[in-house]
PDB file of N, CA and C in Angstrom:
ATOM      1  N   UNK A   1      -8.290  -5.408   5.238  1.00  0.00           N
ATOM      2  CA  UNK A   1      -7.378  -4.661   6.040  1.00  0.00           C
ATOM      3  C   UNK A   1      -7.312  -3.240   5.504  1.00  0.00           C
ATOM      4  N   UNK A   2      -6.872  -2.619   6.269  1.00  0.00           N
ATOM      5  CA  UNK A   2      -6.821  -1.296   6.018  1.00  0.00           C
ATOM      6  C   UNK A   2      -5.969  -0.176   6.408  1.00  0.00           C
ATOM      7  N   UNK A   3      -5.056   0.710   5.610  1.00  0.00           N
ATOM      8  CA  UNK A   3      -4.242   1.398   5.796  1.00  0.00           C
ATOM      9  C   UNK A   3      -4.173   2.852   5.585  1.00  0.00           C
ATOM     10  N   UNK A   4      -3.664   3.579   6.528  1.00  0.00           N
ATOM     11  CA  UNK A   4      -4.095   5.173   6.160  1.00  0.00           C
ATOM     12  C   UNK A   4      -2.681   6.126   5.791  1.00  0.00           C
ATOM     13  N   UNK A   5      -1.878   5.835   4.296  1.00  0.00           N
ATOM     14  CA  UNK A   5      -0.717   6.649   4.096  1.00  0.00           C
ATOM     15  C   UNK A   5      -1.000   7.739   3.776  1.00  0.00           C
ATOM     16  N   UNK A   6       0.117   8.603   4.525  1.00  0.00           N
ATOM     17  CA  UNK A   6       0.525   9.978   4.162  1.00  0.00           C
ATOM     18  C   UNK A   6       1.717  10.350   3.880  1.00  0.00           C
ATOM     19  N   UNK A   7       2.205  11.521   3.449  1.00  0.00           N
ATOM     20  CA  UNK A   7       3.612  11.743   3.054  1.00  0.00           C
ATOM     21  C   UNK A   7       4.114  12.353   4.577  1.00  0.00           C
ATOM     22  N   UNK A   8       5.478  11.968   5.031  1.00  0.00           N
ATOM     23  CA  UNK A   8       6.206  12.823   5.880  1.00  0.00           C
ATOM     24  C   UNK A   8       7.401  12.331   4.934  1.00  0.00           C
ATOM     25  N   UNK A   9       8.137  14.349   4.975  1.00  0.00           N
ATOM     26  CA  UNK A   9       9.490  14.388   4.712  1.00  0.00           C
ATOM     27  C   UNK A   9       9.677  13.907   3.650  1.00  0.00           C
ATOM     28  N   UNK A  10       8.673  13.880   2.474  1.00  0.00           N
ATOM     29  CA  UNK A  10       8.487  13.673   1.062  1.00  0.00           C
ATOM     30  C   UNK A  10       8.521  12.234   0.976  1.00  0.00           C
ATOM     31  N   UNK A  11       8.377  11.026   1.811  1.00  0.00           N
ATOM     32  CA  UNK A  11       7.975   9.815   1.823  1.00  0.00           C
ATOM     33  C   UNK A  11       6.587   9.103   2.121  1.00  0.00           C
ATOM     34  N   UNK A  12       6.289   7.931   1.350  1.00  0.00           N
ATOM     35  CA  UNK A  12       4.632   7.873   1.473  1.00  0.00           C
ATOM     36  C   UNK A  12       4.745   7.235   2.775  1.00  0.00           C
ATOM     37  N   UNK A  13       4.294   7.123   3.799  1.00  0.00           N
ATOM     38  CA  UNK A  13       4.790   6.429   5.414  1.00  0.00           C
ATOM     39  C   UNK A  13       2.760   5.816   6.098  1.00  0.00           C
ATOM     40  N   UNK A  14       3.219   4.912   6.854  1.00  0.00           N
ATOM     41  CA  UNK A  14       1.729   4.703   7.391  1.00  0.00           C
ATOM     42  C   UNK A  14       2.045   4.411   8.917  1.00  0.00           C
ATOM     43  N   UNK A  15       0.706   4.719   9.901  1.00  0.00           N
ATOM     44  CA  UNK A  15       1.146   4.508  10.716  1.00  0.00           C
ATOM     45  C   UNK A  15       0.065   3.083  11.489  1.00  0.00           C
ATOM     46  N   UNK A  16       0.428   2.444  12.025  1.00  0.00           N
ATOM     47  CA  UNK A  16      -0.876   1.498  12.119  1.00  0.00           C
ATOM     48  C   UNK A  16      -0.367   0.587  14.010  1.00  0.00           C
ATOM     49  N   UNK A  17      -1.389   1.426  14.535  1.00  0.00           N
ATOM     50  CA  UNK A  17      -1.278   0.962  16.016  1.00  0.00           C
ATOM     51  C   UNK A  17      -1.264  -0.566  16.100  1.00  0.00           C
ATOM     52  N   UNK A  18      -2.303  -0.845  15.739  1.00  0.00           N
ATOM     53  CA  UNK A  18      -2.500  -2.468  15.919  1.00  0.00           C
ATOM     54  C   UNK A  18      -1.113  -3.058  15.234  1.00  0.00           C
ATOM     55  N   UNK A  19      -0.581  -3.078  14.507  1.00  0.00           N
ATOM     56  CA  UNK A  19       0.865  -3.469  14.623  1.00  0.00           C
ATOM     57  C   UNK A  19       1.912  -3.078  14.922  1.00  0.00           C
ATOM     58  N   UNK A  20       1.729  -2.064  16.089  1.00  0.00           N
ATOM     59  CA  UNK A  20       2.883  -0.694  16.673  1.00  0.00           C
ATOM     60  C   UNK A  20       3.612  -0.572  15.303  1.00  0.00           C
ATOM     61  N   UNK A  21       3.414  -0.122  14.004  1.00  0.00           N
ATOM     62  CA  UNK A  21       4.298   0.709  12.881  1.00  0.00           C
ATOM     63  C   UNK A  21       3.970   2.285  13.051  1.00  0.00           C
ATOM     64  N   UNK A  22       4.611   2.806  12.728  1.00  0.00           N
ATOM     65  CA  UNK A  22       5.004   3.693  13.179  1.00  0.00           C
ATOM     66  C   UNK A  22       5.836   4.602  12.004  1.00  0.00           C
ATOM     67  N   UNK A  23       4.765   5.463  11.348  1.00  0.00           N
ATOM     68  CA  UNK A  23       5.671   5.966  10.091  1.00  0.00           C
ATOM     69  C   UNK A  23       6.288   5.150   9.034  1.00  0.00           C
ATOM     70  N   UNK A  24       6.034   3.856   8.805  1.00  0.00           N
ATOM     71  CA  UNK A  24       6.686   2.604   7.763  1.00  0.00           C
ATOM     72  C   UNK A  24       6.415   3.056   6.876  1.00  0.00           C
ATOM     73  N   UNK A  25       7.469   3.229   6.115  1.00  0.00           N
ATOM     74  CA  UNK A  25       7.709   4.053   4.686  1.00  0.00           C
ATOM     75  C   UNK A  25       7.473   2.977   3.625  1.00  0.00           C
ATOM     76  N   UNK A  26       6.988   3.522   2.480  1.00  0.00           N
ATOM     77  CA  UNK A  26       6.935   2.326   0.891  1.00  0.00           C
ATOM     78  C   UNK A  26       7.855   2.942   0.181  1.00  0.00           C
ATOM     79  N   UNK A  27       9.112   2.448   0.103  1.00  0.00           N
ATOM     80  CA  UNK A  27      10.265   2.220  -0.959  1.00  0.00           C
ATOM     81  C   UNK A  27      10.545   1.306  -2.078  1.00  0.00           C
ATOM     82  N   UNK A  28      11.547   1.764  -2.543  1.00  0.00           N
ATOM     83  CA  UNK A  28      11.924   0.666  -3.790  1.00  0.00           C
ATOM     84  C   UNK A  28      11.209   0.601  -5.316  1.00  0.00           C
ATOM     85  N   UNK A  29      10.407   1.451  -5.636  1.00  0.00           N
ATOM     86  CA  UNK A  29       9.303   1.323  -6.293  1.00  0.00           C
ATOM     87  C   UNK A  29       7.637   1.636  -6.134  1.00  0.00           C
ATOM     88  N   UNK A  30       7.687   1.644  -5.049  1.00  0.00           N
ATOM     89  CA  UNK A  30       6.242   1.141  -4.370  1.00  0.00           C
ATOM     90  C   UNK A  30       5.625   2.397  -3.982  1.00  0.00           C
ATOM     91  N   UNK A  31       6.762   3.172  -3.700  1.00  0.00           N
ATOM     92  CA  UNK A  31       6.281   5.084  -3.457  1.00  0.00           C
ATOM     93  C   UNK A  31       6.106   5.557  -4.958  1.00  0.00           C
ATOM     94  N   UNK A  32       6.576   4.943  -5.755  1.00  0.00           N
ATOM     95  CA  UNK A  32       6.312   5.415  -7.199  1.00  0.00           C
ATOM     96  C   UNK A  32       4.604   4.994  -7.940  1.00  0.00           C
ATOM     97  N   UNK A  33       4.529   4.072  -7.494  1.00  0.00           N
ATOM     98  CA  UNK A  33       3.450   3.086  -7.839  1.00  0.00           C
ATOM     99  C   UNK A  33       2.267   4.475  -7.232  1.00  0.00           C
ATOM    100  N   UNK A  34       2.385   4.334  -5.488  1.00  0.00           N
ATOM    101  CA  UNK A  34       1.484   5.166  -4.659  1.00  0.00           C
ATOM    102  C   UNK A  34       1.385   6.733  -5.195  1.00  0.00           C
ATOM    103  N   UNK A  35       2.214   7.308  -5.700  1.00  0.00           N
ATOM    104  CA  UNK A  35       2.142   8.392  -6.707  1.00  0.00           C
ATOM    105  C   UNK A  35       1.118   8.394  -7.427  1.00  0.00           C
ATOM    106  N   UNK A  36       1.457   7.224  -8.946  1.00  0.00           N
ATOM    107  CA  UNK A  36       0.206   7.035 -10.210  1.00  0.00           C
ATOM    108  C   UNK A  36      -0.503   6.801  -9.468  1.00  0.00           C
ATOM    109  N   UNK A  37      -0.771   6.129  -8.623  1.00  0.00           N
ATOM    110  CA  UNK A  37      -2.231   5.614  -8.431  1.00  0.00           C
ATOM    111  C   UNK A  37      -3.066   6.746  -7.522  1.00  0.00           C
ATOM    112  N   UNK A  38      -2.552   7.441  -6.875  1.00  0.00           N
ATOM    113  CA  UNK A  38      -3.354   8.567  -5.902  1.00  0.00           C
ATOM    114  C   UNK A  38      -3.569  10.242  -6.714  1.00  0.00           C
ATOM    115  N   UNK A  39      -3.276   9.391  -8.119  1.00  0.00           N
ATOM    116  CA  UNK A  39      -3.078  11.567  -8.823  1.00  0.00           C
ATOM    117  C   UNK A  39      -4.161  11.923  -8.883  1.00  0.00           C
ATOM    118  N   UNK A  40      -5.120  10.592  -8.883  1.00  0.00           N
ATOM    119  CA  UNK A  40      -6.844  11.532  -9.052  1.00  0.00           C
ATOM    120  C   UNK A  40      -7.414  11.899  -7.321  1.00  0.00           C
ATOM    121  N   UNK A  41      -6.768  11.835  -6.187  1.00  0.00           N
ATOM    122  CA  UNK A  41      -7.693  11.929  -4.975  1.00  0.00           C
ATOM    123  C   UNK A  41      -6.492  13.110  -4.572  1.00  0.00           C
ATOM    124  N   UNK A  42      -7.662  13.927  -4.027  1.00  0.00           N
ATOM    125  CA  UNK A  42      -7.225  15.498  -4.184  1.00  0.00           C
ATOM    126  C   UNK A  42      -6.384  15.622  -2.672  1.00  0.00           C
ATOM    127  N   UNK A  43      -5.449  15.960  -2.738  1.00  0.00           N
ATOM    128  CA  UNK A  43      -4.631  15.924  -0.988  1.00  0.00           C
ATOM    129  C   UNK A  43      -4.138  14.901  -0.722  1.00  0.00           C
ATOM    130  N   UNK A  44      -4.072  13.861  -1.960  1.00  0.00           N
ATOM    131  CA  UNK A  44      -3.415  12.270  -0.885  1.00  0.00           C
ATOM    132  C   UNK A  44      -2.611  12.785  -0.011  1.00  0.00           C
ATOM    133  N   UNK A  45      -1.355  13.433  -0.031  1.00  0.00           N
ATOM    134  CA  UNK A  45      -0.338  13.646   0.434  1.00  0.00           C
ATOM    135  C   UNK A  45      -0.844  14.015   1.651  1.00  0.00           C
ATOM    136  N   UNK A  46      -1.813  14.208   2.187  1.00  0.00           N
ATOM    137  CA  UNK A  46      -2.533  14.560   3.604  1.00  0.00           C
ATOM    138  C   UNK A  46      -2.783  13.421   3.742  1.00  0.00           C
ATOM    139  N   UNK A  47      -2.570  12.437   3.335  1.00  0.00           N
ATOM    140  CA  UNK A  47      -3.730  10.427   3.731  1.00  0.00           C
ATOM    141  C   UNK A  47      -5.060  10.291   2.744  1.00  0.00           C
ATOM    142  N   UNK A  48      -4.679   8.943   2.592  1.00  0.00           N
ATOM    143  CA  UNK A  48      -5.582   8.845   1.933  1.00  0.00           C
ATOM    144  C   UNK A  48      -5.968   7.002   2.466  1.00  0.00           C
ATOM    145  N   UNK A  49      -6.985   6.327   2.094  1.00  0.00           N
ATOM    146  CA  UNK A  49      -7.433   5.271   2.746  1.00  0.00           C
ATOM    147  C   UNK A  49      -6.711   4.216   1.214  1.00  0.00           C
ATOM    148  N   UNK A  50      -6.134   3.044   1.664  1.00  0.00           N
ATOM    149  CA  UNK A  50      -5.962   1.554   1.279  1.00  0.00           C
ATOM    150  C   UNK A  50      -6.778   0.647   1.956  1.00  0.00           C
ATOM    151  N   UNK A  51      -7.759   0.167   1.504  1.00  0.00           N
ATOM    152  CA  UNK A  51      -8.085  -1.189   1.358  1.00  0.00           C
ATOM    153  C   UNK A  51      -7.411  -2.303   0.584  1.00  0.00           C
ATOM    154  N   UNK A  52      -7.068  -3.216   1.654  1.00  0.00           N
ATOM    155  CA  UNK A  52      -6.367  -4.066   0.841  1.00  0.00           C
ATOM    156  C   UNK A  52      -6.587  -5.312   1.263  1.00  0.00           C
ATOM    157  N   UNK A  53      -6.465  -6.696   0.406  1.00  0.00           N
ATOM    158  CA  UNK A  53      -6.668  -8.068   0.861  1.00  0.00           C
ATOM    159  C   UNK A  53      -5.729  -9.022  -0.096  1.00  0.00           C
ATOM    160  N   UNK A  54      -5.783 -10.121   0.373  1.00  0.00           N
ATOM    161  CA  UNK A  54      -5.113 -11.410  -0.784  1.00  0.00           C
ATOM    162  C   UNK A  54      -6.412 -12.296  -1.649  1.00  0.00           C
ATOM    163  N   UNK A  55      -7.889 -11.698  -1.010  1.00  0.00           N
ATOM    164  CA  UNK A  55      -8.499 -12.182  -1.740  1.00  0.00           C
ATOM    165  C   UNK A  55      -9.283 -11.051  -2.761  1.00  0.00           C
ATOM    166  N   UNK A  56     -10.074 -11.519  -3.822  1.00  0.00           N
ATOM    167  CA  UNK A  56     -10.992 -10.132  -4.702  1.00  0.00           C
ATOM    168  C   UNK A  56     -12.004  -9.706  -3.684  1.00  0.00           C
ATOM    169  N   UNK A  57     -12.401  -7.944  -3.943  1.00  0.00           N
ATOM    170  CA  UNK A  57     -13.733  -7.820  -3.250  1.00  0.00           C
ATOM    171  C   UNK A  57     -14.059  -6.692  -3.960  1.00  0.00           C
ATOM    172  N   UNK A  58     -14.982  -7.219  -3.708  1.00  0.00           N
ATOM    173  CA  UNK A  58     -16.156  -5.552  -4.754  1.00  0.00           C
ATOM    174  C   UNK A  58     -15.446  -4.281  -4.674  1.00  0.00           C
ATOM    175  N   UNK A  59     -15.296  -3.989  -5.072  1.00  0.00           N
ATOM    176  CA  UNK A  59     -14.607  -2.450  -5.409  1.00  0.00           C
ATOM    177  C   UNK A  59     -12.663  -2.596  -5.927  1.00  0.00           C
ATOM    178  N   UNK A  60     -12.667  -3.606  -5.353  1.00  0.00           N
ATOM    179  CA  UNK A  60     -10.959  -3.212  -5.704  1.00  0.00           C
ATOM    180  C   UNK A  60     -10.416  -2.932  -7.339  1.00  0.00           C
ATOM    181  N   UNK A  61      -9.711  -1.818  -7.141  1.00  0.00           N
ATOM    182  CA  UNK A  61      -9.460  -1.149  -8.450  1.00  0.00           C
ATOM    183  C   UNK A  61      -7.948  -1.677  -9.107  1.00  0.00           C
ATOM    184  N   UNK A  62      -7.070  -2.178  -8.029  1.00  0.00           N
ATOM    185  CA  UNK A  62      -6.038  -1.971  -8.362  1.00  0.00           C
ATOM    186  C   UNK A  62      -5.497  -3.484  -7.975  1.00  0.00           C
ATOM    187  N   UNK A  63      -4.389  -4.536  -8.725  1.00  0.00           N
ATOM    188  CA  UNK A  63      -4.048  -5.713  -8.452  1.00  0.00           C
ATOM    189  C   UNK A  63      -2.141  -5.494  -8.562  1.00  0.00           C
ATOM    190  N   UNK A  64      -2.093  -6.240  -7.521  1.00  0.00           N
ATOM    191  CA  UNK A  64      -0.044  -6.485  -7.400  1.00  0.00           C
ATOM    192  C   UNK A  64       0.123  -8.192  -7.448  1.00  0.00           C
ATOM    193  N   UNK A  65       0.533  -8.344  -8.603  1.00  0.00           N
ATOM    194  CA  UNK A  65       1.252  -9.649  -8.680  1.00  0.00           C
ATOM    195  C   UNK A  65       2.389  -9.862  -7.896  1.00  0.00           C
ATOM    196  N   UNK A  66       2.602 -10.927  -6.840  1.00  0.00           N
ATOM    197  CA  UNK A  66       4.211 -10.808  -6.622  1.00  0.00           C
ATOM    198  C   UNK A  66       4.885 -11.356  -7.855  1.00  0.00           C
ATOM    199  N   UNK A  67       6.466 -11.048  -7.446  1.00  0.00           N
ATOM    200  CA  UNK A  67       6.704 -11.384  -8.821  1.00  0.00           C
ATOM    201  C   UNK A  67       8.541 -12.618  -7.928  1.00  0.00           C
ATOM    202  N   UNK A  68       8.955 -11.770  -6.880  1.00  0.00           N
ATOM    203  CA  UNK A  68      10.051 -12.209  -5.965  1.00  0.00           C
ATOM    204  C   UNK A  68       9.993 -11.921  -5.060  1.00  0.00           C
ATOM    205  N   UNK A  69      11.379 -13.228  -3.917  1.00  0.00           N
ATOM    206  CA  UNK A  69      11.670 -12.514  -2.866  1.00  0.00           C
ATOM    207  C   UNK A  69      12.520 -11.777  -3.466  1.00  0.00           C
ATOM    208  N   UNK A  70      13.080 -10.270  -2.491  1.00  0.00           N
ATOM    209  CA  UNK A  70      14.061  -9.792  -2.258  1.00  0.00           C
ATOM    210  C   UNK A  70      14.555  -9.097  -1.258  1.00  0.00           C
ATOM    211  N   UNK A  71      15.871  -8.949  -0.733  1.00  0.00           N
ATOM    212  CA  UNK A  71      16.289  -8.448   0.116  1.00  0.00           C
ATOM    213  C   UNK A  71      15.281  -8.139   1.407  1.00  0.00           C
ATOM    214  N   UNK A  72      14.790  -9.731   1.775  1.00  0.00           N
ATOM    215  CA  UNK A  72      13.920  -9.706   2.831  1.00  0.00           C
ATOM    216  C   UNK A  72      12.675  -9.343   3.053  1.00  0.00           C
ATOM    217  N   UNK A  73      12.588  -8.496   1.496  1.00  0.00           N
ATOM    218  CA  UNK A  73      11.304  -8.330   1.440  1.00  0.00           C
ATOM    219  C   UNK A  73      10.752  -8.817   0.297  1.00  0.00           C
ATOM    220  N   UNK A  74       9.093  -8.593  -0.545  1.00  0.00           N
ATOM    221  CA  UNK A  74       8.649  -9.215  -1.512  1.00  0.00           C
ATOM    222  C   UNK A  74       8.548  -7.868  -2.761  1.00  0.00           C
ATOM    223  N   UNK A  75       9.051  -8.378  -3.987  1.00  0.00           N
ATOM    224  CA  UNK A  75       8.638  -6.995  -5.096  1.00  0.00           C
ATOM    225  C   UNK A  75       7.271  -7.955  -5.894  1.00  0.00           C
ATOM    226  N   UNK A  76       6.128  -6.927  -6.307  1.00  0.00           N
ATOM    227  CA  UNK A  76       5.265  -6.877  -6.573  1.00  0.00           C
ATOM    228  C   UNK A  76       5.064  -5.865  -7.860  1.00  0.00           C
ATOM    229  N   UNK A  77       4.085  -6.599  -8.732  1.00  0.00           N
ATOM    230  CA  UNK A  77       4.099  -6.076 -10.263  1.00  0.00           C
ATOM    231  C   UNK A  77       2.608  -5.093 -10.076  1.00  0.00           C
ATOM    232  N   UNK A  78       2.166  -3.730 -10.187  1.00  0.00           N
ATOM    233  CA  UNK A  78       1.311  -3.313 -10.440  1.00  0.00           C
ATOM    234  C   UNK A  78       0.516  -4.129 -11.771  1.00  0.00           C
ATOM    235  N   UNK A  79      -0.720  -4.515 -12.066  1.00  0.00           N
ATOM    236  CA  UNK A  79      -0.375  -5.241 -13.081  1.00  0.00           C
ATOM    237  C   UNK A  79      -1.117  -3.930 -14.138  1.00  0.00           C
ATOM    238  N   UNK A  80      -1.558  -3.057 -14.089  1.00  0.00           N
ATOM    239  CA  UNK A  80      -2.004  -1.843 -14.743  1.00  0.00           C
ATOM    240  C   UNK A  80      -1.208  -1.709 -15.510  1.00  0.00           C
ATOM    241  N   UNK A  81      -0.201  -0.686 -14.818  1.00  0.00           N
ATOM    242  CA  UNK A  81       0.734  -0.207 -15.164  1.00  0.00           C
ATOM    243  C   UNK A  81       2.168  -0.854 -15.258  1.00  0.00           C
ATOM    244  N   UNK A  82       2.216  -2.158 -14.899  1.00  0.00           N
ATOM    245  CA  UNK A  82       3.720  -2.924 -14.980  1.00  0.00           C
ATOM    246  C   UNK A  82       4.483  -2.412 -14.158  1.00  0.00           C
ATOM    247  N   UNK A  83       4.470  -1.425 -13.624  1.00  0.00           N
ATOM    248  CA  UNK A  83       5.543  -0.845 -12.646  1.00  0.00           C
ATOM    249  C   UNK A  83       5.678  -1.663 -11.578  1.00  0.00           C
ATOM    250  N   UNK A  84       6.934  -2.379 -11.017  1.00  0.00           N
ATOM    251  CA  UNK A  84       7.513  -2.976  -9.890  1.00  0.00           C
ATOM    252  C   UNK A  84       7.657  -2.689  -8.560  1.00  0.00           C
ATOM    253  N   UNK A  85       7.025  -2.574  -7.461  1.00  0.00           N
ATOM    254  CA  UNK A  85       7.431  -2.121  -6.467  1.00  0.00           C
ATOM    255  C   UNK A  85       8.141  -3.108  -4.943  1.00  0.00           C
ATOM    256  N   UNK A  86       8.824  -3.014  -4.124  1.00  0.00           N
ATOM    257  CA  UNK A  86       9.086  -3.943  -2.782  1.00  0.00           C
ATOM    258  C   UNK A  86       8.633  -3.560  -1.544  1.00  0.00           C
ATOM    259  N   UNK A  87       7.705  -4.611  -0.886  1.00  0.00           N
ATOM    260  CA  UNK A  87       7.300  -4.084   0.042  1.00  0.00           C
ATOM    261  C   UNK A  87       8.232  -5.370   1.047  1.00  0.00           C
ATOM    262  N   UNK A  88       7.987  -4.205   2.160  1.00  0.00           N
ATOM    263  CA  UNK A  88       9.269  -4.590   3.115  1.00  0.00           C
ATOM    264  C   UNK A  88       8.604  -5.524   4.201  1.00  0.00           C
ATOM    265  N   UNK A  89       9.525  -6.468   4.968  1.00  0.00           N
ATOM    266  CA  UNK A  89       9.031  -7.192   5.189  1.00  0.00           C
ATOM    267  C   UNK A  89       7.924  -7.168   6.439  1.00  0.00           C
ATOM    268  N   UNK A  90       7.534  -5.900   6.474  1.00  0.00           N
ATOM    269  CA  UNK A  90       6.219  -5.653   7.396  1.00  0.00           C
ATOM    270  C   UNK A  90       4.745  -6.118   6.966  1.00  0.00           C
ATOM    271  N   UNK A  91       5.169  -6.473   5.667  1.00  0.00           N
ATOM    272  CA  UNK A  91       4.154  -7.163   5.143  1.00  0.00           C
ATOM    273  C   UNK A  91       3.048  -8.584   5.913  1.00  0.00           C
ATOM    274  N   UNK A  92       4.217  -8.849   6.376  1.00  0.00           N
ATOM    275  CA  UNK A  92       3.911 -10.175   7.151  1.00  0.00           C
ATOM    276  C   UNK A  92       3.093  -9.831   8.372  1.00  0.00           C
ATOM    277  N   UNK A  93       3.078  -8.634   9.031  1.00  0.00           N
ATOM    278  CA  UNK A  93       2.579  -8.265  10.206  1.00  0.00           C
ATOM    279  C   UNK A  93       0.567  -8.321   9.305  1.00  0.00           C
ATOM    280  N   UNK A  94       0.584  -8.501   8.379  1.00  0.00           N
ATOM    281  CA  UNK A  94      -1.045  -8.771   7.691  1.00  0.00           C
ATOM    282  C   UNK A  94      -0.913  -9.928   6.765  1.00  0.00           C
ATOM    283  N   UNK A  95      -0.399 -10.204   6.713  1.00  0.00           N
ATOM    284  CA  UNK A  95      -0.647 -12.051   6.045  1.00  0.00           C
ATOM    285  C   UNK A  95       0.657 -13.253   7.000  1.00  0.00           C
ATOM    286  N   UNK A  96       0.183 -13.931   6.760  1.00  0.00           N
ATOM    287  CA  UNK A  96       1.008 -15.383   7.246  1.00  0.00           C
ATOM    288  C   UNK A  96       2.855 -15.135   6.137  1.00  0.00           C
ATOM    289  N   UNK A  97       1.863 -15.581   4.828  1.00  0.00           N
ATOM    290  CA  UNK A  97       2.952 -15.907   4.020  1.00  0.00           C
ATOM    291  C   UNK A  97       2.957 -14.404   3.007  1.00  0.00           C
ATOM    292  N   UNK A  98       3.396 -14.118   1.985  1.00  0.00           N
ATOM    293  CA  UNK A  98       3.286 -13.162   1.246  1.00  0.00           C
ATOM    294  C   UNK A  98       2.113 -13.352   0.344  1.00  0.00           C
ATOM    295  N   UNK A  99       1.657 -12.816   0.149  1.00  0.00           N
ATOM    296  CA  UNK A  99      -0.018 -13.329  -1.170  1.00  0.00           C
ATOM    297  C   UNK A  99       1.179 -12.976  -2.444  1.00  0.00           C
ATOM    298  N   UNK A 100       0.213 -14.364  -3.118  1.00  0.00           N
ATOM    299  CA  UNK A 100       0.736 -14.286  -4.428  1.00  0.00           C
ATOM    300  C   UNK A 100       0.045 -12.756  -5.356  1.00  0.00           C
ATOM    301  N   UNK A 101      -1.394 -12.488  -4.773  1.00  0.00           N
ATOM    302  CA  UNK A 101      -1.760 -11.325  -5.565  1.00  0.00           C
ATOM    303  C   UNK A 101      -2.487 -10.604  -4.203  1.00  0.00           C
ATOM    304  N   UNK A 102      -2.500  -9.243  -4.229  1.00  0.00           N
ATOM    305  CA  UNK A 102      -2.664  -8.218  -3.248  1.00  0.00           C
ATOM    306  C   UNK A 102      -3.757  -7.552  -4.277  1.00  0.00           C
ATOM    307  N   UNK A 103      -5.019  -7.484  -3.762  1.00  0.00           N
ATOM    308  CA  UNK A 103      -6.295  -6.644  -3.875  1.00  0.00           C
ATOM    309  C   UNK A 103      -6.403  -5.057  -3.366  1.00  0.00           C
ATOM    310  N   UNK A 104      -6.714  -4.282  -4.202  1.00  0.00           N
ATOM    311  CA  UNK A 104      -6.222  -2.942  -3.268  1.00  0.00           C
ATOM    312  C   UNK A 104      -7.746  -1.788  -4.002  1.00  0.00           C
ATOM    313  N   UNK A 105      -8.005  -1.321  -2.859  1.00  0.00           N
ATOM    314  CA  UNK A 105      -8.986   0.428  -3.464  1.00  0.00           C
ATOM    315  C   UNK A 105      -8.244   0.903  -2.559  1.00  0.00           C
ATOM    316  N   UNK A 106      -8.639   2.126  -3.340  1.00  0.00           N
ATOM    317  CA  UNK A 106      -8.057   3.704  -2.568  1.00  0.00           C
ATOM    318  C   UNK A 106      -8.978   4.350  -2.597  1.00  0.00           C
ATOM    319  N   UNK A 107      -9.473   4.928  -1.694  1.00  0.00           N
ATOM    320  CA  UNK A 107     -10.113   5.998  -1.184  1.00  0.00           C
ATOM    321  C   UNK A 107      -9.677   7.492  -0.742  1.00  0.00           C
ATOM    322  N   UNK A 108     -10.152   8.684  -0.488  1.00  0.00           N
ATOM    323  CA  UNK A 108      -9.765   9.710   0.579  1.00  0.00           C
ATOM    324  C   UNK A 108     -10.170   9.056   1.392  1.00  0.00           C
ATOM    325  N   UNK A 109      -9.365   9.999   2.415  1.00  0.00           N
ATOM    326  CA  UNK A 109      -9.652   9.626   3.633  1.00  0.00           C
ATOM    327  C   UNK A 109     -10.727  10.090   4.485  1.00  0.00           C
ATOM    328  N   UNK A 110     -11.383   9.219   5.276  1.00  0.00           N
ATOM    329  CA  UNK A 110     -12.546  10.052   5.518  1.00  0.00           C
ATOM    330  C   UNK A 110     -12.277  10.874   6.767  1.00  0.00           C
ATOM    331  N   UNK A 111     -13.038  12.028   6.801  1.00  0.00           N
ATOM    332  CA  UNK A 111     -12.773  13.309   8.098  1.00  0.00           C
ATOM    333  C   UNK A 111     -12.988  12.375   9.326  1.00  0.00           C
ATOM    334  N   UNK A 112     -12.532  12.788  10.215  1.00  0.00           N
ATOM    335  CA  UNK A 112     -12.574  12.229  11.609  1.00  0.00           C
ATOM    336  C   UNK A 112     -13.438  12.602  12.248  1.00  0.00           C
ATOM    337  N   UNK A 113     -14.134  11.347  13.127  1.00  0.00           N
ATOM    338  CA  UNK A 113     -15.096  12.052  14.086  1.00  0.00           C
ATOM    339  C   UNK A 113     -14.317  12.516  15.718  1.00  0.00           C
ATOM    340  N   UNK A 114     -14.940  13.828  16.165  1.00  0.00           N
ATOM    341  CA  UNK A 114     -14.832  13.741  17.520  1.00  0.00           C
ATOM    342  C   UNK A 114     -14.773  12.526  18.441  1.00  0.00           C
TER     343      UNK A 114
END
């Protein structure tokens, strides 16, 4: 799966047709997480590409343990860096149940074609 965040209004937000979202912001931790992890790709704050899955795949750089529910949504352990983040319960609009571990690369984003 795949996600294309950018910052609006100093929040990391994504927008993703195929599940009509619409600006869905990462709070709680999870905009903190998207910080460390994007300081080396030059402009995240313009978008940058997530690949992400519940299973491993060649390239993924980065792993989230869940760790709880909470407040409707699930918090997840960077396991790098230990830092905690909650993702809200839009989560579900790409898995059934919550994955116990979330597979993730980051990329730039690539230029658009005509």
């Amino acid at each position: 799966m795949v996600i294309h965040p950018y910052k609006y209004e100093g929040l990391w937000v994504f927008d993703d047709a195929a599940t009509q979202l619409v600006r869905e912001p990462f709070v709680g931790g999870m905009d903190l997480i998207l910080d460390r992890i994007t300081a080396g790709i030059p402009d995240a704050a313009r978008g940058f590409t997530i690949v992400f899955s519940a299973i491993p795949f060649p390239g993924h750089e980065h792993v989230l343990e869940w760790l709880r529910e909470e407040m409707g949504g699930n918090t997840y352990r960077h396991v790098a860096t230990g830092m905690e983040g909650w993702l809200c319960p839009a989560l579900l609009k790409y898995f059934d149940t919550p994955p116990k571990t979330i597979y993730i690369q980051i990329k730039p984003k690539a230029a658009s074609h005509p």
